[in-house]
Structure formats: structure tokens, C-alpha cells
Protein backbone atom coordinates (compact mmCIF):
# COMPACT_ATOMS: atom_id res chain seq x y z
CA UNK A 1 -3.61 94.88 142.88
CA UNK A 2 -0.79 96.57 144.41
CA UNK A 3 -1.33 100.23 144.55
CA UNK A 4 1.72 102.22 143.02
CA UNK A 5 2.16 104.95 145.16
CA UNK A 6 5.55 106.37 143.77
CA UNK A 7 3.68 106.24 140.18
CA UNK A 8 0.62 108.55 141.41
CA UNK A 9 3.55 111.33 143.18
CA UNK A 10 4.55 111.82 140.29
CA UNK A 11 1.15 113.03 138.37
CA UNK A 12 1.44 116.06 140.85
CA UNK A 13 -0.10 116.74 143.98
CA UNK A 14 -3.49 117.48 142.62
CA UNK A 15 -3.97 114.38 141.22
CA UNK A 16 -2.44 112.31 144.60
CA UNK A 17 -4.26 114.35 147.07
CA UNK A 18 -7.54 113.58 145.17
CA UNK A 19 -6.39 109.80 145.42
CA UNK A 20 -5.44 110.24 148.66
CA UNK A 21 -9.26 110.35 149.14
CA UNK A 22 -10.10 107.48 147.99
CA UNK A 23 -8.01 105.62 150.53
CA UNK A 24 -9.98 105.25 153.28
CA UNK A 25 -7.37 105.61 155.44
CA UNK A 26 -4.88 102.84 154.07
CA UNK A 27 -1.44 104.02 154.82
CA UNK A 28 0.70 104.89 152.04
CA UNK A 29 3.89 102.98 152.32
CA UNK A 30 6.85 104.91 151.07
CA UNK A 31 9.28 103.51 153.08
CA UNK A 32 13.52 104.29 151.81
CA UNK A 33 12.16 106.31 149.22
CA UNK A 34 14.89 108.53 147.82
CA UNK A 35 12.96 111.55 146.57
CA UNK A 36 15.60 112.68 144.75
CA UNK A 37 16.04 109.58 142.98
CA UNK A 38 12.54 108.95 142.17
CA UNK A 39 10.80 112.55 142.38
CA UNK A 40 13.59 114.87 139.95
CA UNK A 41 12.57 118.38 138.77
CA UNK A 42 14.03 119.06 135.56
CA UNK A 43 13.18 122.51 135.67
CA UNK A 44 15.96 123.36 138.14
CA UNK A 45 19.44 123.22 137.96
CA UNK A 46 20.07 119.92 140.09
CA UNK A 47 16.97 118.51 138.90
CA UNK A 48 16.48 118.16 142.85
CA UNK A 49 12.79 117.23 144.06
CA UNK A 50 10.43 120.29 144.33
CA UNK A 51 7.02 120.12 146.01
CA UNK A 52 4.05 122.10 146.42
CA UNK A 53 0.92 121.16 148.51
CA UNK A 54 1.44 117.47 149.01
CA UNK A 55 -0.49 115.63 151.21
CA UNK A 56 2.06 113.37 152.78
CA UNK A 57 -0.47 112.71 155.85
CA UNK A 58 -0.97 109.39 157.66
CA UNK A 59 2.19 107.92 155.47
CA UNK A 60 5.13 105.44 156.11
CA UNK A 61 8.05 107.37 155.13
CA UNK A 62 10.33 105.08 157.51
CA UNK A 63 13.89 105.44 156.04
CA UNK A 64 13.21 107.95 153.15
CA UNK A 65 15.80 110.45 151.79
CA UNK A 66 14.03 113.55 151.68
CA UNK A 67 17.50 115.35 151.25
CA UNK A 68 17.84 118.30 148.99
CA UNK A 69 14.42 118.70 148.60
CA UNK A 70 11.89 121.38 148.74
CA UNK A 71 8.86 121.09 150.46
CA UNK A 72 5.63 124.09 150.06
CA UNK A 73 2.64 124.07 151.95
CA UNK A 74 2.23 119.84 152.56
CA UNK A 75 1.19 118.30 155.35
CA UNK A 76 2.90 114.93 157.14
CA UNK A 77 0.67 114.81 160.24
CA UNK A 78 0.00 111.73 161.91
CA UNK A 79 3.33 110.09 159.72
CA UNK A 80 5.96 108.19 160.35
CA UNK A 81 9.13 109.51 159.13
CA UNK A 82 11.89 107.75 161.74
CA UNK A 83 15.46 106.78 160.38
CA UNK A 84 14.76 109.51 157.10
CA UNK A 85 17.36 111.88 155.84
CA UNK A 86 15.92 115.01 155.74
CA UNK A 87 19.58 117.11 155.76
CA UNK A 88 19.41 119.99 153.73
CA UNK A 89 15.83 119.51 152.88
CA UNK A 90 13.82 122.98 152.69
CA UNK A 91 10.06 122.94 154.46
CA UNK A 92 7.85 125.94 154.29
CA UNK A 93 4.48 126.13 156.19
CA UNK A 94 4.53 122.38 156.10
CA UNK A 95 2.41 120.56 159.18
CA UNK A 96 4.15 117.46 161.45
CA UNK A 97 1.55 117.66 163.58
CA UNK A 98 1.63 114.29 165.62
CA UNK A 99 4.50 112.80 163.39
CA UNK A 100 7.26 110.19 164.78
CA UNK A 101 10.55 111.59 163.51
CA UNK A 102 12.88 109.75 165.78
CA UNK A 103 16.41 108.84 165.20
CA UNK A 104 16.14 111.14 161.72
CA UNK A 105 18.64 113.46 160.46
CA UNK A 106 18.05 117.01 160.37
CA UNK A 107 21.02 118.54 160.38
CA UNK A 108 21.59 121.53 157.94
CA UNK A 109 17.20 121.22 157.06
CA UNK A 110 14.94 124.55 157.07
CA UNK A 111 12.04 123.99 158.54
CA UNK A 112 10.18 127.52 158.16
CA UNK A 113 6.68 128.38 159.76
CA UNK A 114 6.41 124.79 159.95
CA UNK A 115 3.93 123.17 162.89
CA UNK A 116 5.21 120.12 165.30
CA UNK A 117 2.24 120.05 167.74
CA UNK A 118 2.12 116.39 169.37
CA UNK A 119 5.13 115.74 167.51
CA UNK A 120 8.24 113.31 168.54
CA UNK A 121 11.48 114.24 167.28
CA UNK A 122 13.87 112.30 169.79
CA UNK A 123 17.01 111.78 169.08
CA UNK A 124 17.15 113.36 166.02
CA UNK A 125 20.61 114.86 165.09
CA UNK A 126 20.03 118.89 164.30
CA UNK A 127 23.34 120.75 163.70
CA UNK A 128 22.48 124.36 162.30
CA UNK A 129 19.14 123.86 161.56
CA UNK A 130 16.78 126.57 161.26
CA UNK A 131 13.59 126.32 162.91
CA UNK A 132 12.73 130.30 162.17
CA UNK A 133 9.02 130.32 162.85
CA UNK A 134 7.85 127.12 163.76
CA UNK A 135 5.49 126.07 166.54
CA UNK A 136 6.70 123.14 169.13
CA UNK A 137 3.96 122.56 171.25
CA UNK A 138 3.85 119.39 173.37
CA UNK A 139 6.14 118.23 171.16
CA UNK A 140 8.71 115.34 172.20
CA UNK A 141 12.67 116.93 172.11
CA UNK A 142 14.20 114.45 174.16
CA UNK A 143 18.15 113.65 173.54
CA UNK A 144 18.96 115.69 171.09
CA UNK A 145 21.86 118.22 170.32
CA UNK A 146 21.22 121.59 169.14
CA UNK A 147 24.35 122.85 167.32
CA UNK A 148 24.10 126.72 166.30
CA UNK A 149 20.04 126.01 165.52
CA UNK A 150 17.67 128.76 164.64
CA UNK A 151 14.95 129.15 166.88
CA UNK A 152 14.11 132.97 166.26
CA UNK A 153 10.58 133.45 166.62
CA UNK A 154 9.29 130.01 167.64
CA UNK A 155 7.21 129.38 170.08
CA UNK A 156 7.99 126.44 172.82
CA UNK A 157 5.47 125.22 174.86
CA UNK A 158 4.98 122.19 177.24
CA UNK A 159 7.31 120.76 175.04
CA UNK A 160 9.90 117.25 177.00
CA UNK A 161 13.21 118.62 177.04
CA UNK A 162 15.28 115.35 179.15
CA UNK A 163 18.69 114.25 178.02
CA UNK A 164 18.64 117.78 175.42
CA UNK A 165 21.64 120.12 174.85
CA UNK A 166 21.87 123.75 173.12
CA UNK A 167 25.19 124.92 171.93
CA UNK A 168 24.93 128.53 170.16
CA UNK A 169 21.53 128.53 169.36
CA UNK A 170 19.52 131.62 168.11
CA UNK A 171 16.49 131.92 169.96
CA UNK A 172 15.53 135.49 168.98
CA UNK A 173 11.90 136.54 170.26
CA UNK A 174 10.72 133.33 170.60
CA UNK A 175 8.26 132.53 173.67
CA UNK A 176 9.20 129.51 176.08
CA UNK A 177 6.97 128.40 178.50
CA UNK A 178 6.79 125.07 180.56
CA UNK A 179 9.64 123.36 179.26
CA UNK A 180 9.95 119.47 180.97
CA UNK A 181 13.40 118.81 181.71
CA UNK A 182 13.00 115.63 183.64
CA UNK A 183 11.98 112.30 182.66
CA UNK A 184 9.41 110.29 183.16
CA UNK A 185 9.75 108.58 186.78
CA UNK A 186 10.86 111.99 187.74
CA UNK A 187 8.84 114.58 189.74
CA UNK A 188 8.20 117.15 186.59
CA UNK A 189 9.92 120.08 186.61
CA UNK A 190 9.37 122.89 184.08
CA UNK A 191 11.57 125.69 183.04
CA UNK A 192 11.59 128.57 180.27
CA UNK A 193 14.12 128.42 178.70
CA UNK A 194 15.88 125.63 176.35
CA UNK A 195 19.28 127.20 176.43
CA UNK A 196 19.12 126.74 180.56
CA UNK A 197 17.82 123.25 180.51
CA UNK A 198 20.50 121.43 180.71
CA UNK A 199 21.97 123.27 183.50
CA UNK A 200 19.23 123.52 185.78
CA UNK A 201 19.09 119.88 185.52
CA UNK A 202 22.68 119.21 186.66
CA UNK A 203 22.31 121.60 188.91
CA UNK A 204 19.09 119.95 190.90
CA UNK A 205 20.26 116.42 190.25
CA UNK A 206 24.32 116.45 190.53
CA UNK A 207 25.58 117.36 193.75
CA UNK A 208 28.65 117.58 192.51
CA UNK A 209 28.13 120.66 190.65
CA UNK A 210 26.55 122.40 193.48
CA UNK A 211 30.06 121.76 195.37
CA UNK A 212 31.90 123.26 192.41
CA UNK A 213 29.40 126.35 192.01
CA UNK A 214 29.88 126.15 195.79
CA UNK A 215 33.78 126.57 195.97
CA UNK A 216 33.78 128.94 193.31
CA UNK A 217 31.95 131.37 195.11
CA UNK A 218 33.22 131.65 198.10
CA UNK A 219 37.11 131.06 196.71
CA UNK A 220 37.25 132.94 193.14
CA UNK A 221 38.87 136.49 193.38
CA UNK A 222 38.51 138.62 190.61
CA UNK A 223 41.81 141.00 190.03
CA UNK A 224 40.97 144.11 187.60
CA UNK A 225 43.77 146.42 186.19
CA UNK A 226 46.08 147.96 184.61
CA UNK A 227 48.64 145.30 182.42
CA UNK A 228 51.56 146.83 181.60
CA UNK A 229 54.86 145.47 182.24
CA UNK A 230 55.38 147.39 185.74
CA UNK A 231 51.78 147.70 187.42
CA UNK A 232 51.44 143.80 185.81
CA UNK A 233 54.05 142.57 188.59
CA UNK A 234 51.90 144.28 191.19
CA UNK A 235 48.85 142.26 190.49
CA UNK A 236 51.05 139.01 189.91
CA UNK A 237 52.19 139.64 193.84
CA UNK A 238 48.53 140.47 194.58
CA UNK A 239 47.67 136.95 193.30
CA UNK A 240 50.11 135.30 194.14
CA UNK A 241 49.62 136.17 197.72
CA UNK A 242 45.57 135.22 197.83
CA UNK A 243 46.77 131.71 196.67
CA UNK A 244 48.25 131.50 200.36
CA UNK A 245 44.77 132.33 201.04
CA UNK A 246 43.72 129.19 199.26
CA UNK A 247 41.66 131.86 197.08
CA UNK A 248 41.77 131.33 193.49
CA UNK A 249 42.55 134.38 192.10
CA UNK A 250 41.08 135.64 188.37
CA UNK A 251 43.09 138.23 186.72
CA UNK A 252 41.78 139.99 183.63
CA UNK A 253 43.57 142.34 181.24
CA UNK A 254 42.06 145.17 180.31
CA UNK A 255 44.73 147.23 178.29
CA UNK A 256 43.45 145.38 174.78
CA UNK A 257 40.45 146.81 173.36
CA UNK A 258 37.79 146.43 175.20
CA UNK A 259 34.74 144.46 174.14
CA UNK A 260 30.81 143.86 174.58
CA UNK A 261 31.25 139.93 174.69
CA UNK A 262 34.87 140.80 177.07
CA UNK A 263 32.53 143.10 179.36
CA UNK A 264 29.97 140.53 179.45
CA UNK A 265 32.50 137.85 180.52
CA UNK A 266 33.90 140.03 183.65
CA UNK A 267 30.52 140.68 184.76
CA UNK A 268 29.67 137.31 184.84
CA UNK A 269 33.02 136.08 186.54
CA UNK A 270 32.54 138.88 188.63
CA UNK A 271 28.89 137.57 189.76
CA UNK A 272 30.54 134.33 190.86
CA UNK A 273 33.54 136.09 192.54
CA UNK A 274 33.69 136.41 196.46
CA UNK A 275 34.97 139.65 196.15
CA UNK A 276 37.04 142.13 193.39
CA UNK A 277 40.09 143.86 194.19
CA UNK A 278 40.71 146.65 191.28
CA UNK A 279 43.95 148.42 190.79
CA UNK A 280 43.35 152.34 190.13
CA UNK A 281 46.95 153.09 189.56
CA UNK A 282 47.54 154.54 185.92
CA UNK A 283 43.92 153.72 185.07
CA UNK A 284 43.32 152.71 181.39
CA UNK A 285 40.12 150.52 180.52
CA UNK A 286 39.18 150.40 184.98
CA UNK A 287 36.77 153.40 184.76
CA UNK A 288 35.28 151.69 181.81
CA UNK A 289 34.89 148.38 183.21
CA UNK A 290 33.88 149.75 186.67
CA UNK A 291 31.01 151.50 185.62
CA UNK A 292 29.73 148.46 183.61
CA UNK A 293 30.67 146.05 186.73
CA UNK A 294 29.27 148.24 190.21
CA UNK A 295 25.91 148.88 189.30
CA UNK A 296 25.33 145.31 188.01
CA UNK A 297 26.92 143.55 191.05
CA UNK A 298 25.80 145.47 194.26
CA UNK A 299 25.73 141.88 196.51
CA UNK A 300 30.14 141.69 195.25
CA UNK A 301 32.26 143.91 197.50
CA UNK A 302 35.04 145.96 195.32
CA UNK A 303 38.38 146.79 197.55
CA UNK A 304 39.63 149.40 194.87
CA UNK A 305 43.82 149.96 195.80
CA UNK A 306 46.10 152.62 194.39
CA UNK A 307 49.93 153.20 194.35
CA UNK A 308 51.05 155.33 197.18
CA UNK A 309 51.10 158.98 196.48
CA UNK A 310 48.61 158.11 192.94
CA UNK A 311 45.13 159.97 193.01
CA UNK A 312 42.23 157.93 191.40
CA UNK A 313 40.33 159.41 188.72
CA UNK A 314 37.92 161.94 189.53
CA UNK A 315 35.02 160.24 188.91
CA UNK A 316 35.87 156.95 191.26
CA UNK A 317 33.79 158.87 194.24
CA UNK A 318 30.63 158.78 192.66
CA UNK A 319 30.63 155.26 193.17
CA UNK A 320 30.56 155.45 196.71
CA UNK A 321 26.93 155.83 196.87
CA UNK A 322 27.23 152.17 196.10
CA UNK A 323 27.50 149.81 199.66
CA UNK A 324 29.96 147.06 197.91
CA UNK A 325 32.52 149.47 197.23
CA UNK A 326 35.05 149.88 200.02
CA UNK A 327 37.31 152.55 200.78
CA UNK A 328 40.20 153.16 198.27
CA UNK A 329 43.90 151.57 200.18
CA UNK A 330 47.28 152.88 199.74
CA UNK A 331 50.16 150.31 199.02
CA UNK A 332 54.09 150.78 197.99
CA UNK A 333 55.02 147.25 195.97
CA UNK A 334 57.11 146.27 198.96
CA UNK A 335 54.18 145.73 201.26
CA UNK A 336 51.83 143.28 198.82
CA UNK A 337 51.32 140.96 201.37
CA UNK A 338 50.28 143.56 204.16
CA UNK A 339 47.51 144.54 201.31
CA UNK A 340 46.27 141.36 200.84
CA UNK A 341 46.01 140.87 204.65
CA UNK A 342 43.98 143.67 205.28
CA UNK A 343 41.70 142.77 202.44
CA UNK A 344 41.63 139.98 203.23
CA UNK A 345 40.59 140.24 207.34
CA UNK A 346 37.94 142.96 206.06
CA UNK A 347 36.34 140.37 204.17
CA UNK A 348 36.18 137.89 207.10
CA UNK A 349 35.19 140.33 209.51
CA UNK A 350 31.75 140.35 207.04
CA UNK A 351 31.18 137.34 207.00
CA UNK A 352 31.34 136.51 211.16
């Protein structure tokens, strides 16, 4: 007699977890089950499926639509839930401990407190899921792409990271440790963090992007200051006379309001810059963005230059206890290029 598995859901999970005893481990086979379809609570508005301790262990779930639903306290360990649609479903507390959830979607899902220990969820797509809690330990994360995902508070750990990319993920207090970013007929190498994966990857394997990182280092010039219409044609000289250099040179503009994430950016640029040159004439934002720049980047020489017959601000000096910063040098507009030269021999002279 053909067991009706859909039949005994439906009496409520005390009734199928006590059958689920009786199985002696026959596998349930639930395979393109729409829950929704088959598994409606009238008691709420949609009449979408709502569950509460379930024991969906040791099951073939291959296919299901598990969409829209809500999911308390059950456990799916050991099941096979590949191909499913799971977008938008809600799981809290729930175990996947040694589950197969390849190729499923999981985009949109909640998957709170939840535990994927031995778990394989390759390929899976995940845009703006939220994994707020949950455990990943030795668990399989291979080719998938993390789109503005939750990970605040999770813990990572030994978990295979290969062919994986994070774009604007939360990862909020959440401990990472041994992540595996190669594959299998690779040498293994671990890192801790998901959101660097990817790049530490490229950047071992693809020589290519060690050239670029390469060039940008020693060619990228970062010009800092002020951007209104006449000191503006200054710095355009300034750059445009580095390009003879074959520099590239990086102006930013500082006279908008400045920023945390703007900040953050120039410091960063900055880092990869061979050197800074920063304009002190009619300061605005520069003291500002100096003080957040020097002390962060002590191994980045700053030539600070000022208009003929300008003073800098009074507190420019203190930042001579730092070795990067070079002595303030006088131009007129006229003389760009002689500016640039000097800067520019100063900076070779270094590097002999």
C-alpha cells in the first residue's frame, strides 16, 4: 500500500513526527510538492503554509516549492532539497544539517538561527537573503552569488568558498575562520573573510591582476584640493603635466560636502597612490581630509604646494612629525611644469 505522505502533513506535525517513527528509515518522497498548494493555512490572510516543529528529516523534497512559507523549529537534516523554490520562504531555528540544497533558489528566504553543518548549498541563487544567525560550518558554498545577503552574526567556519562572489553583504559580528577558496586539485588555501575571497583568489591565480595592482601603484597620483573655478585650472595643469610623466593622475574634489564613505574612498585611492600632491592654497575641506589621510598612510609621501606669497593654515606644521610629508613648495601658475619636475625628481631620487 502506498503510503500517503502529503495526507499525514496535513494531520499536523504531532501526528507525522510520531509516524515518522514508524518508518524505519524509508525516505519520505515529497518530491515537486508545492506547499502552498497542498499545505494552506486558513487562519492567515494568504492562507500561505505555516509550520511548527516538523520533522522534514531524511526526506526527498527534490523540486518542491517551499515559497511563501513559514517554517518554526523543524528539522531537514540529512534531506534532499536540490532544484526547490524556497524564495521568500521564512525558517526559524530550523536544522539542514548535512542537507543537499544545490541548484535551489533562495533568493529573498530568511533563514534565522538556522544550522547548515555538513551542508551543500552550491550553486544556489541567494539575492538579499538573510542568514542573521545561522551557523555554516563545513558547509559546501561553492558558485554562488551573494547579492546584499545578511550574514550578521553567523558564524563561518571551514566552510568551501571556490567559484563564490559577495556583493554588499552584511556581515555584522559574525566570526570567519578557515574559509577554502580553492578547489579541489588545488593546494588549499584558507582565508577569513568571505567578502575577500574572491579577490585573494584572482589575486594568487591571475597574473594579470598583479600587473594591474602593479601599474597602479607605482603610476597613480593622487591630486587633493581646492575646486573652484581659478585654483581648479591649477590642478588641471598639475595633471596634465604628470601625464607627460606617464603618471596617471587622480584628482578629487573636495569643495562638496564632505563624507564618511567620500573619506573612505580617498584613503583607499590614496593607499594605492605612488605619491599625493595636495594644494594648500585657499584651503577648504584639505585640513579635513589631511588629517584623516597622513596618519593612515605613513608608507605614501605627501608633496603639499601653495600659491606664491599664500601661508598654509596654521595647523599644517604639526604634521611634520610625520616622515611622508615633504616640505611645503612655492609655485606662481606660470611655472606648473617646473613644479611637477621637482616633484617629480624628488620622488625618483627615493626610489634609486
Amino acid at each position: 500500500m502506498e503510503i500517503d505522505y502529503i495526507e499525514n502533513i496535513r494531520k499536523g506535525s504531532i501526528i507525522w513526527n510520531e509516524f515518522r517513527k514508524t518508518e524505519n528509515g524509508i525516505r519520505p518522497v515529497l518530491r515537486d510538492v508545492d506547499f502552498v498548494k497542498e499545505f494552506p493555512n486558513p487562519e492567515n490572510y494568504y492562507s500561505l503554509p505555516e509550520m511548527d516543529e516538523y520533522d522534514f528529516s531524511n526526506c526527498d523534497l527534490h523540486g518542491c516549492s517551499l515559497r511563501n512559507g513559514t517554517f518554526n523549529n523543524c528539522k531537514f537534516d540529512n534531506s534532499r532539497i536540490n532544484w526547490a523554490d524556497l524564495v521568500d520562504a521564512y525558517f526559524y531555528q530550523c536544522t539542514f544539517i548535512n542537507v543537499s540544497m544545490r541548484v535551489s533558489k533562495i533568493g529573498s528566504g530568511h533563514f534565522i538561527n538556522c544550522n547548515f553543518t555538513n551542508a551543500d548549498l552550491s550553486y544556489c541563487s541567494a539575492e538579499e537573503t538573510d542568514f542573521t544567525g545561522s551557523i555554516f560550518e563545513n558547509t559546501y558554498l561553492e558558485y554562488i552569488r551573494f547579492v546584499k545577503c545578511n550574514f550578521t552574526e553567523t558564524r563561518i567556519d571551514s566552510c568551501f568558498f571556490y567559484g563564490t562572489s559577495t556583493w554588499d553583504i552584511i556581515a555584522d559580528k559574525s566570526i570567519q575562520n578557515n574559509i577554502i577558496i580553492t578547489n579541489e586539485t588545488e593546494n588549499i588555501i584558507t582565508v577569513d573573510n568571505i567578502e575577500l575571497a574572491q579577490f585573494i583568489y584572482l589575486l594568487i591565480n591571475n597574473a594579470k591582476l598583479r600587473d594591474v595592482i602593479d601599474t597602479i601603484t607605482s603610476k597613480v597620483v593622487l591630486i587633493l584640493g581646492n575646486f573652484s573655478n581659478d585654483r581648479k585650472v591649477v590642478l588641471d595643469k598639475i595633471r596634465d603635466e604628470l601625464r607627460k610623466f606617464n603618471y596617471i593622475p587622480i584628482l578629487f574634489d573636495f569643495n562638496k560636502p564632505s563624507t564618511r564613505n567620500l573619506t573612505e574612498t580617498v584613503i583607499t585611492i590614496g593607499s594605492m597612490s605612488k605619491y599625493i600632491i595636495a594644494d594648500l592654497s585657499s584651503p577648504r575641506s584639505i585640513p579635513q581630509e589631511l588629517a584623516s589621510i597622513i596618519p593612515r598612510l605613513q608608507s605614501v609621501n605627501v608633496y603639499p604646494i601653495i600659491l606664491k606669497n599664500e601661508r598654509p593654515y596654521s595647523m599644517f606644521n604639526d604634521f611634520y612629525s610625520y616622515r611622508s610629508v615633504k616640505n611645503i613648495i612655492e609655485y606662481i601658475p606660470e611655472e606648473i611644469s617646473h613644479l611637477v619636475n621637482a616633484i617629480v625628481e624628488d620622488d625618483r631620487r627615493e626610489n634609486v
